[in-house]
Structure formats: structure tokens, C-alpha cells
N, C-alpha and C. Protein backbone atom coordinates (compact mmCIF):
# COMPACT_ATOMS: atom_id res chain seq x y z
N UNK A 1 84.52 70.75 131.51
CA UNK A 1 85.80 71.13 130.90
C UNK A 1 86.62 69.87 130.64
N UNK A 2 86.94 70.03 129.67
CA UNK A 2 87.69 68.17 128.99
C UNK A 2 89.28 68.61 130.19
N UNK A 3 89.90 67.52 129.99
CA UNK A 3 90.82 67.46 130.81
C UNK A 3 91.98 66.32 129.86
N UNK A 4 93.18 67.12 130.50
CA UNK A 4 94.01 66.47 129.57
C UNK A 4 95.60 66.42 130.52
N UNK A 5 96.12 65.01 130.34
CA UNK A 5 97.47 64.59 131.06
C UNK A 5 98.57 64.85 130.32
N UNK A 6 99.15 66.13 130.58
CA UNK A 6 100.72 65.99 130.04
C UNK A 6 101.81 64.80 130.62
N UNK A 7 102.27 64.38 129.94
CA UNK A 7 103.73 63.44 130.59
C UNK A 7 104.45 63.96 130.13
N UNK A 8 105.70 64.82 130.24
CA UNK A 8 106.58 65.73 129.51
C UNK A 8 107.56 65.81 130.64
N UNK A 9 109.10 65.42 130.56
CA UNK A 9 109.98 66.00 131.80
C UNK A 9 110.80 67.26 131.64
N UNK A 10 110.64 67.35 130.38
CA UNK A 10 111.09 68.89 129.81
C UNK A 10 110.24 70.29 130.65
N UNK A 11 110.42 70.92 131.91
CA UNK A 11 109.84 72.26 132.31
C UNK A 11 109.60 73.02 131.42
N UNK A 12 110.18 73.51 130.34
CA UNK A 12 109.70 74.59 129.37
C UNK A 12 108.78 73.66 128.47
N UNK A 13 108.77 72.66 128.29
CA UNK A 13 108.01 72.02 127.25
C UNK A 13 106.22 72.02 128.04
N UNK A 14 106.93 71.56 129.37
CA UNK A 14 105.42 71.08 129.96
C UNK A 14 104.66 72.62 130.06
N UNK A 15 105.55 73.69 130.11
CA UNK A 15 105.06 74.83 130.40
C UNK A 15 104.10 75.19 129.28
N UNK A 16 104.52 75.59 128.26
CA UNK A 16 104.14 75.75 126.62
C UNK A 16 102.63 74.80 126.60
N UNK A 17 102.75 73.40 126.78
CA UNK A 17 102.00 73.02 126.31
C UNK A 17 100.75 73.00 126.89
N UNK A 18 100.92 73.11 128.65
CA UNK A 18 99.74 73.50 129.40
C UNK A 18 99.02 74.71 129.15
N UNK A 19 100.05 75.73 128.83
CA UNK A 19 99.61 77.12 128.67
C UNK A 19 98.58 77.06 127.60
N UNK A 20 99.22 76.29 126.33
CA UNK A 20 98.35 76.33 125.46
C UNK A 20 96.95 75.77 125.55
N UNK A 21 97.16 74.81 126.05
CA UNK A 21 95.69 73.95 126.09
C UNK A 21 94.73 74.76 127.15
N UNK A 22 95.53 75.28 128.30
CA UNK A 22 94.51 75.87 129.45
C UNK A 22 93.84 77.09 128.45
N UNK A 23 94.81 77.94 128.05
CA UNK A 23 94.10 79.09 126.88
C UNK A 23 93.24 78.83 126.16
N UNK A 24 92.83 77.16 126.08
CA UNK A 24 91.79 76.99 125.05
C UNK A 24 90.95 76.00 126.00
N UNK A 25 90.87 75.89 126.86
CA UNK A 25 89.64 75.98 128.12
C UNK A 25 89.94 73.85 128.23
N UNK A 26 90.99 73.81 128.25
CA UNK A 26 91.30 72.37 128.73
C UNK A 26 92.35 72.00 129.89
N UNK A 27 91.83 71.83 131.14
CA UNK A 27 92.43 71.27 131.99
C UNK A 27 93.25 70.64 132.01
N UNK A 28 94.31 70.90 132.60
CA UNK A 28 95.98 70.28 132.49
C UNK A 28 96.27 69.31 133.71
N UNK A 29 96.93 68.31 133.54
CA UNK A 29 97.06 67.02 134.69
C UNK A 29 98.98 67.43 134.36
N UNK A 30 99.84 67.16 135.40
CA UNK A 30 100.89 67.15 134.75
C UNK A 30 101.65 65.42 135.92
N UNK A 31 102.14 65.09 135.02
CA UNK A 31 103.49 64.25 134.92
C UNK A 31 104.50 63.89 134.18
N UNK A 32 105.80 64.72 135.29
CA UNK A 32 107.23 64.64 135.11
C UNK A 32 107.76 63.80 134.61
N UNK A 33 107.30 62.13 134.86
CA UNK A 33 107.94 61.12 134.40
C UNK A 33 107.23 60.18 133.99
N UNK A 34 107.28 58.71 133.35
CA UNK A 34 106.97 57.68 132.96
C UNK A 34 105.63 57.06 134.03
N UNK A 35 106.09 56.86 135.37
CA UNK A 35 105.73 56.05 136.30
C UNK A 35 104.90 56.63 136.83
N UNK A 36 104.81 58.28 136.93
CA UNK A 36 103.82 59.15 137.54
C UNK A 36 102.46 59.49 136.60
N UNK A 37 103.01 59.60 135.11
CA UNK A 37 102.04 59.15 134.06
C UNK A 37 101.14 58.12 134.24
N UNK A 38 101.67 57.31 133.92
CA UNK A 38 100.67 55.99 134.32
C UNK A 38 99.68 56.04 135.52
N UNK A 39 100.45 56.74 136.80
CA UNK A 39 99.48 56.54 137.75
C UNK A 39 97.99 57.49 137.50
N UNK A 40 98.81 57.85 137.29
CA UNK A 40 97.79 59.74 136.96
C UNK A 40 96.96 59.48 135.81
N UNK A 41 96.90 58.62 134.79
CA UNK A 41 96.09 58.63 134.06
C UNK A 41 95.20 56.94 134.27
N UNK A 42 95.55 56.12 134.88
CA UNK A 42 94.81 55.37 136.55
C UNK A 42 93.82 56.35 137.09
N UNK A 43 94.14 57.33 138.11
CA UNK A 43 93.87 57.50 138.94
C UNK A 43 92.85 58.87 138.28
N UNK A 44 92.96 59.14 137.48
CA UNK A 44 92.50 60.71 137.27
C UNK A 44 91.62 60.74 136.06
N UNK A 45 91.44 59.38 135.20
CA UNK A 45 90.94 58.87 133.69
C UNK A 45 91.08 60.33 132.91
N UNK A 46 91.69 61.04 132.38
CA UNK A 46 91.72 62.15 132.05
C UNK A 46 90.64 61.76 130.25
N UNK A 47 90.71 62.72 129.59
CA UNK A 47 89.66 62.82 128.30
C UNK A 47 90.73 62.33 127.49
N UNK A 48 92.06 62.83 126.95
CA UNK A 48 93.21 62.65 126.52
C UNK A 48 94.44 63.01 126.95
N UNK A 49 95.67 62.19 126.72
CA UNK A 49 96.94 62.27 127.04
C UNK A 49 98.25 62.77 125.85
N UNK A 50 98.80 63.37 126.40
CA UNK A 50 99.60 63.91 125.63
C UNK A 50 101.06 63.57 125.73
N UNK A 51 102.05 62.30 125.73
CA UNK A 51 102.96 62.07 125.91
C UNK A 51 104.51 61.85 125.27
N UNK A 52 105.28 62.59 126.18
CA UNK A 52 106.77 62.50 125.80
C UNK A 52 106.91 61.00 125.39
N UNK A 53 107.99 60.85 124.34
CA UNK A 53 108.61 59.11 124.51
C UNK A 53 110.24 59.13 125.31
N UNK A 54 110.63 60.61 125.03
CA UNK A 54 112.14 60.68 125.66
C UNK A 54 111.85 60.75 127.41
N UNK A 55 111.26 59.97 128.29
CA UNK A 55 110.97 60.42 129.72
C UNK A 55 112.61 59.56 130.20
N UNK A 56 112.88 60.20 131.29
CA UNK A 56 113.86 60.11 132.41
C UNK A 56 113.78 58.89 132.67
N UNK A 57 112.20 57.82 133.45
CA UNK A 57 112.60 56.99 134.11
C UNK A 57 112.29 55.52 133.06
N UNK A 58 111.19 55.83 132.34
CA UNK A 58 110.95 54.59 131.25
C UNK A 58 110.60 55.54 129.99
N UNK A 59 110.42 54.37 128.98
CA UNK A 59 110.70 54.94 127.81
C UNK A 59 108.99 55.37 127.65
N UNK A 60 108.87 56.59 126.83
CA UNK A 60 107.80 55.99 126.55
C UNK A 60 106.63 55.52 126.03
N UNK A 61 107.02 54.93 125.31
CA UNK A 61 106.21 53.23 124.64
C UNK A 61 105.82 52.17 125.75
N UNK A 62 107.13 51.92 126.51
CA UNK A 62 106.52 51.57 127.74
C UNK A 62 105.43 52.07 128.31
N UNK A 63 105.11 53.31 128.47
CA UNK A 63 104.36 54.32 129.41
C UNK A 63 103.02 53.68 128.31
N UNK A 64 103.34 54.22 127.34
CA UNK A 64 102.10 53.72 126.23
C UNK A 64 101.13 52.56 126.51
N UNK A 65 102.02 51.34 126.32
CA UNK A 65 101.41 50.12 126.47
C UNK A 65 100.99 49.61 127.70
N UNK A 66 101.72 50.30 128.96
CA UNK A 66 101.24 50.05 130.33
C UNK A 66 99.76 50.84 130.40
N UNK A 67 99.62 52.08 129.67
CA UNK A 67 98.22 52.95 130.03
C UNK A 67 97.40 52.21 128.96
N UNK A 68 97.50 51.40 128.48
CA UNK A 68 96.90 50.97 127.07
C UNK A 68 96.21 49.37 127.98
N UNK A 69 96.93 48.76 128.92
CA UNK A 69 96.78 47.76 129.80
C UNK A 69 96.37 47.97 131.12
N UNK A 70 96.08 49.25 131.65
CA UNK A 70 96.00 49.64 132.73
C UNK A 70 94.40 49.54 132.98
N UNK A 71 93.71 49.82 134.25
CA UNK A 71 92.35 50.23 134.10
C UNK A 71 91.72 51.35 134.04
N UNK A 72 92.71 52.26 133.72
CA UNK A 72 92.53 53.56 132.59
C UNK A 72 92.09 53.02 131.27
N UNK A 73 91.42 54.10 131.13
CA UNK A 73 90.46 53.55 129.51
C UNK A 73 91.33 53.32 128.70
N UNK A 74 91.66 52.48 127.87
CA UNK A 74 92.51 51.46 127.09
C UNK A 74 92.31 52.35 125.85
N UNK A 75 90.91 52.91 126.17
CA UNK A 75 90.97 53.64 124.44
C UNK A 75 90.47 55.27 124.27
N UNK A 76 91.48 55.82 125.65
CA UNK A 76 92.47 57.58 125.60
C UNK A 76 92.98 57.93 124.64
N UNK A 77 92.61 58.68 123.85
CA UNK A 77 93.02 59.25 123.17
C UNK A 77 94.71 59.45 123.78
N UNK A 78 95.75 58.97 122.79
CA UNK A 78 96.63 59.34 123.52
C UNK A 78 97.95 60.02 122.23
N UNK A 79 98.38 60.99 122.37
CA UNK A 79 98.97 61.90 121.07
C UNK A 79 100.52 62.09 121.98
N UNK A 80 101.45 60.96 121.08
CA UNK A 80 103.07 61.63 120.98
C UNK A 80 103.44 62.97 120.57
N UNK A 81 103.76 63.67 121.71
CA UNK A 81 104.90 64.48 121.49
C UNK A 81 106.08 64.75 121.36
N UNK A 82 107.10 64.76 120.10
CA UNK A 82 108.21 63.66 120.55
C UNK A 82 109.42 64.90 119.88
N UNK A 83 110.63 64.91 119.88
CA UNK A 83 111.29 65.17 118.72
C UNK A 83 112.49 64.01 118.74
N UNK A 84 111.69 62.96 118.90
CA UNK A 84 112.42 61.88 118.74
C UNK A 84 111.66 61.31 117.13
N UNK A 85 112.15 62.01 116.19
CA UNK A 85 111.71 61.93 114.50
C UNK A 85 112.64 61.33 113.75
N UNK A 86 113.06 59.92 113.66
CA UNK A 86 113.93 59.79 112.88
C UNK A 86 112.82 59.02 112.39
N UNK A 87 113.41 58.81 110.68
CA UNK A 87 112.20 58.20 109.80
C UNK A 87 111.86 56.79 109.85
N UNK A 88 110.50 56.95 110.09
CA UNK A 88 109.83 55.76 110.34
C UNK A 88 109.35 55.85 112.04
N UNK A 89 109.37 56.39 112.90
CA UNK A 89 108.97 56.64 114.07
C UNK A 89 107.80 56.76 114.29
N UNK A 90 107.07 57.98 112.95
CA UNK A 90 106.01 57.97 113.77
C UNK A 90 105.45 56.80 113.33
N UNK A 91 105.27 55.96 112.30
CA UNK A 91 104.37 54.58 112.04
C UNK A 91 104.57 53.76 113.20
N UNK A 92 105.80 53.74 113.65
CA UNK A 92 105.82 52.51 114.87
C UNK A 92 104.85 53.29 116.04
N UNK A 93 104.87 54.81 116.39
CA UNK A 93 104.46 55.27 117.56
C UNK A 93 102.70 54.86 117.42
N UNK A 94 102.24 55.09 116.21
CA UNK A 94 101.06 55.05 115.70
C UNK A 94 100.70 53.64 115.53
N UNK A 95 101.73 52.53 115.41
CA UNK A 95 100.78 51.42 115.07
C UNK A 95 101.43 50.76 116.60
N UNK A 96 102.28 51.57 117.53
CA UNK A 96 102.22 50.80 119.10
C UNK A 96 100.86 51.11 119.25
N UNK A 97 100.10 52.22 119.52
CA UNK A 97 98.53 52.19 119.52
C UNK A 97 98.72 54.09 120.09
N UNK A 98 99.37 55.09 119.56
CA UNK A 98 99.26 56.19 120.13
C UNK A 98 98.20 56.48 118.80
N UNK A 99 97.81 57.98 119.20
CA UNK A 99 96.16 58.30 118.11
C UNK A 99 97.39 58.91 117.24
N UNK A 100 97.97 59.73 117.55
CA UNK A 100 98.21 60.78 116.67
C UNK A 100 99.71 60.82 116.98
N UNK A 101 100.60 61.67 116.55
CA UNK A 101 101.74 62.10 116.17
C UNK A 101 102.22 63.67 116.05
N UNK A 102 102.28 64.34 116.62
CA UNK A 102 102.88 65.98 116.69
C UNK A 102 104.50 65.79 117.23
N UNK A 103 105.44 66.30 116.29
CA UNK A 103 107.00 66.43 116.17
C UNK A 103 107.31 67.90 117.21
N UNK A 104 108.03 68.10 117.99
CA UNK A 104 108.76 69.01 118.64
C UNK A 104 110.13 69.73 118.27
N UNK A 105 110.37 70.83 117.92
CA UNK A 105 109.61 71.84 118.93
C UNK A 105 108.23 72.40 118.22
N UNK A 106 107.20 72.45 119.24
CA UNK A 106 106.06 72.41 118.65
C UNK A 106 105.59 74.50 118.32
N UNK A 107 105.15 74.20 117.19
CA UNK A 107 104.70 75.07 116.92
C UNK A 107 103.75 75.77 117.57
N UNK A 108 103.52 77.03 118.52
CA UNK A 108 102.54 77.54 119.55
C UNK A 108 101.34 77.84 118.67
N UNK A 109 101.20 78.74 117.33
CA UNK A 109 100.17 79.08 116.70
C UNK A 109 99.27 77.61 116.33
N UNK A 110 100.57 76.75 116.01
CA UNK A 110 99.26 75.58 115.30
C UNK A 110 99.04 74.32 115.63
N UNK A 111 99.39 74.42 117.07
CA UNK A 111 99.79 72.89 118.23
C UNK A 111 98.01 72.45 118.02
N UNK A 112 97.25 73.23 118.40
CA UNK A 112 95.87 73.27 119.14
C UNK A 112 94.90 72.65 117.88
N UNK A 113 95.23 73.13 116.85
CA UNK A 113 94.81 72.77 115.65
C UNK A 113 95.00 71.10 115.22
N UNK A 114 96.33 70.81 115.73
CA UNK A 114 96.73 69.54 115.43
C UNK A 114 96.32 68.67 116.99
N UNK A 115 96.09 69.15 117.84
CA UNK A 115 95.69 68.53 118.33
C UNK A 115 94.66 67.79 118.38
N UNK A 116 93.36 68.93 117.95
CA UNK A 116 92.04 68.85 117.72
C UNK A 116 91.65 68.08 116.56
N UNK A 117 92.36 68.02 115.56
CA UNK A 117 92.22 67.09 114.41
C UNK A 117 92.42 65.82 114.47
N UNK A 118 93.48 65.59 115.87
CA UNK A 118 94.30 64.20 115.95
C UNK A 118 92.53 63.69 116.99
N UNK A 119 92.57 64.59 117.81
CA UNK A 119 91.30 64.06 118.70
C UNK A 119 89.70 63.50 117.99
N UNK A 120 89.67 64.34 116.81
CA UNK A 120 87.93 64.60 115.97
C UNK A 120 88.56 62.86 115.42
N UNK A 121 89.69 62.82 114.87
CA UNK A 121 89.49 62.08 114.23
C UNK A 121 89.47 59.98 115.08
N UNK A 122 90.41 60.07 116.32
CA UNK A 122 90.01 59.54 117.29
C UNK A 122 89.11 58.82 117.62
């Protein structure tokens, strides 16, 4: 079963998005914040990550480039979830080194779809 790290400090967000992915037979890792992210995707090498940039304790791009430097696989699939969309965001999120780009509030019918496309193509 693939396995996958939310970083999300939003409760209803992290809720939604686990739900969704577990419904489609992918194991959910969760971290609340920046610093617990990082460890957790250290400690747990998950298949792909799915991360907030608005987190509580670091930003994260930080979180990005630390798991991107870490001895977690450097090359995780790793997909912003953000509704931090002002124009031109996602090119910077995408050329800091995230795979993909999905805007919030996320659509429940067609999250899974975009996920899977951001991953094939990966």
C-alpha cells in the first residue's frame, strides 16, 4: 500500500485530505507542522508528500528544501497544497523543486485525479 505524508495544520483540511487518499487505498502519515514534517518524512521515507506552505512553525519552502536536503529521498514526490495563489506562486513552488501544484479549497470529486497525474507524471 503506497503511503503518503500530509503536512497540513489546518484539522479540517488534514481531515478531507486523508479521508480522501485512505478511500483510495493510500496510507496517511500526518504532520501538524513544519518541523514534525521533516522528521516524519526522515524517519518514515513515505512514497509521496503532500504539503501545506502556510504551516504555524516554518514556512513551507523551508520544510521543502530541508526534505529536499535531508536523508529522506531528495527525489519524493512532493505536491503543494496551498491557497496561498497569488500569481506567479505556483512557478516559484515548482521551480523551489515541489512536483506538482493543487490550489485550496480543494475540490473532493477531483483532488485524487490531480493528484495521480501530478505523481504519473513525476
Amino acid at each position: 500500500m503506497p503511503r503518503a505524508l500530509i503536512i497540513e495544520d489546518t484539522p479540517d483540511n488534514m481531515e478531507l485530505i486523508c479521508f480522501i487518499l485512505n478511500k483510495n487505498g493510500i496510507e496517511t502519515i500526518r504532520a501538524e507542522n513544519g518541523r514534525k514534517g521533516i522528521e516524519l518524512a526522515e524517519s518514515e521515507l513515505p512514497d509521496f508528500i503532500i504539503l501545506d506552505i502556510q504551516l504555524p512553525d516554518i514556512n513551507g519552502t523551508e520544510v521543502l528544501q530541508a526534505i529536499r536536503r535531508s536523508k529522506a529521498d531528495g527525489k519524493v514526490p512532493i505536491i503543494a497544497m496551498t491557497s496561498y495563489a497569488m500569481s506567479g506562486d505556483r512557478d516559484k513552488l515548482l521551480a523551489s523543486g515541489c512536483n506538482g501544484y493543487i490550489e485550496k479549497p480543494v475540490d473532493p470529486m477531483t483532488v485524487m485525479e490531480q493528484i495521480m497525474e501530478i505523481l504519473l507524471d513525476s
